[in-house]
Protein backbone atom coordinates (compact mmCIF):
# COMPACT_ATOMS: atom_id res chain seq x y z
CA UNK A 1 125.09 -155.37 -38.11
CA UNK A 2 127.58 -154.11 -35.84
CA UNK A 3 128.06 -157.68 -34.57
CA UNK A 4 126.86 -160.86 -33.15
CA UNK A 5 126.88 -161.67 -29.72
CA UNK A 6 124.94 -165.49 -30.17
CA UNK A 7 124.49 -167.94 -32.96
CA UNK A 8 127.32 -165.60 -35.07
CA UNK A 9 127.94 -166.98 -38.28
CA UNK A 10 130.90 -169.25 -38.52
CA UNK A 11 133.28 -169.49 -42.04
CA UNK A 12 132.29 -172.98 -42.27
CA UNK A 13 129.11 -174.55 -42.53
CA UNK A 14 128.36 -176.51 -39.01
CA UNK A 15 130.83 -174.34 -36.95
CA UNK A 16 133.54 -176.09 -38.27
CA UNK A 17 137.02 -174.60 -38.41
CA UNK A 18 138.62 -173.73 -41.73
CA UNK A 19 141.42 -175.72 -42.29
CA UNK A 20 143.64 -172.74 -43.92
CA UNK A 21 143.95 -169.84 -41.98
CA UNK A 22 146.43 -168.67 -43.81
CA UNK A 23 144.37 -168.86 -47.06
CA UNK A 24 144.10 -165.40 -49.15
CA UNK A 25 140.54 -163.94 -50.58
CA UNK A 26 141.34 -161.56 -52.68
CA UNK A 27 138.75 -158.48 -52.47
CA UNK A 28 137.12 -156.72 -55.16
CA UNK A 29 138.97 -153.90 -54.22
CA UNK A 30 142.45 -155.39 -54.78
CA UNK A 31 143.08 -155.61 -51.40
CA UNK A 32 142.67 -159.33 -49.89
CA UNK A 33 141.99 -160.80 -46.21
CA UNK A 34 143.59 -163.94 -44.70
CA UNK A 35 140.96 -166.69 -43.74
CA UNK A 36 141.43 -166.09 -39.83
CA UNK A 37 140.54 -162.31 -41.08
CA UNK A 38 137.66 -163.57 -42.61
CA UNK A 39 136.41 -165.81 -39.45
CA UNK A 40 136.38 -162.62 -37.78
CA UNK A 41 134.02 -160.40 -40.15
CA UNK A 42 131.69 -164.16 -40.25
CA UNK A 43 131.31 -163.50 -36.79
CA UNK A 44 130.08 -160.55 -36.91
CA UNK A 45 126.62 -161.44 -38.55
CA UNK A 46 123.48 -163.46 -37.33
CA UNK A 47 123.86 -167.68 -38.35
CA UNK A 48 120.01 -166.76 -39.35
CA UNK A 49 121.63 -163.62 -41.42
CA UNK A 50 120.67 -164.44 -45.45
CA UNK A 51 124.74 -163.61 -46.06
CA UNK A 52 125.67 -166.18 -43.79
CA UNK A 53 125.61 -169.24 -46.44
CA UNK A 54 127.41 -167.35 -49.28
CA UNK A 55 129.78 -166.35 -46.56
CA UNK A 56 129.65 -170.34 -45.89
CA UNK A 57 130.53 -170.55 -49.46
CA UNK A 58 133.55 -168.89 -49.53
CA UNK A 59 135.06 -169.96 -46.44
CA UNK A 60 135.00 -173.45 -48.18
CA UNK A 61 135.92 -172.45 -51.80
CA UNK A 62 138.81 -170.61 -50.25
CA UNK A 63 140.00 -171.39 -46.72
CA UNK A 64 139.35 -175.47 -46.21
CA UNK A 65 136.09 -176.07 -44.95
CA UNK A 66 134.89 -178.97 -45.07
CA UNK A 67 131.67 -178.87 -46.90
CA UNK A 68 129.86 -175.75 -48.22
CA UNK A 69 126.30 -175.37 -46.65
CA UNK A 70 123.79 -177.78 -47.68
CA UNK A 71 120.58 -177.05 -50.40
CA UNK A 72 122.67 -173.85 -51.10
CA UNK A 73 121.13 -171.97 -54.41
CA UNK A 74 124.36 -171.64 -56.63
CA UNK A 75 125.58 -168.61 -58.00
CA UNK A 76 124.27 -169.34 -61.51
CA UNK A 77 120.67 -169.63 -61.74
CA UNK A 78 121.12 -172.98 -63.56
CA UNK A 79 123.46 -173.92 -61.59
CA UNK A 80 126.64 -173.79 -63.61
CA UNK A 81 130.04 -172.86 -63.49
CA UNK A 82 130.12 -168.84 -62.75
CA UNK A 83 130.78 -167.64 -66.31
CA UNK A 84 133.23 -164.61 -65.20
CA UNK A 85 135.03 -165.48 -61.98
CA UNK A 86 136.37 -161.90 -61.77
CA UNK A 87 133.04 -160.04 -61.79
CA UNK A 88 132.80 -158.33 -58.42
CA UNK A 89 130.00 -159.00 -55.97
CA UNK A 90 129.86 -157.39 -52.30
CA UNK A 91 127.66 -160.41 -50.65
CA UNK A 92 127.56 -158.39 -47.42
CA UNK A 93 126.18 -155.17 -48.70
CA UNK A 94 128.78 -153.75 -46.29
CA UNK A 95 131.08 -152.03 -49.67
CA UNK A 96 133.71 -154.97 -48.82
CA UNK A 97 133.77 -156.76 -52.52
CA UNK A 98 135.01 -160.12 -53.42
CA UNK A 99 135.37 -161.91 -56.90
CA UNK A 100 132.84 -164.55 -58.02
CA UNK A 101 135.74 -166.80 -58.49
């Protein structure tokens, strides 16, 4: 998407601001993106976009949202704890990689 112009996406589920801006998620890449830096790309996709609740996700695993989004599917198909947080996943499909942990 080149970007949203209504009901964007927000880091936090309800449009709720993250409570860590300064947070760090680290990219699959090695490079890594502050949590206001991350607000920003959010906004750039549809609320109705299929990303948006793992982007949800993330916002509240690593920048201090309040709740993640509700009846999310986790990760792990039986709903465990992901067994290698490092393995690289690029939720977007945009080449911008994060770890699962």
């Amino acid at each position: 998407e080149e970007g949203c112009v209504e009901n964007c996406c927000s880091p936090c589920f309800g449009g709720l601001d993250p409570t860590n801006l300064d947070g760090t998620i680290n990219l699959g890449d090695g490079g890594a993106m502050t949590c206001e830096e991350y607000g920003d790309m959010a906004a750039m996709h549809s609320s109705n976009n299929e990303a948006c609740p793992q982007i949800q996700v993330i916002g509240h695993t690593f920048c201090g949202c309040p709740s993640p989004p509700p009846d999310l599917c986790t990760l792990c198909f039986d709903g465990t704890v992901v067994p290698d947080p490092h393995m690289v996943i690029d939720p977007f499909g945009d080449g911008d990689s994060f770890t699962c942990g």
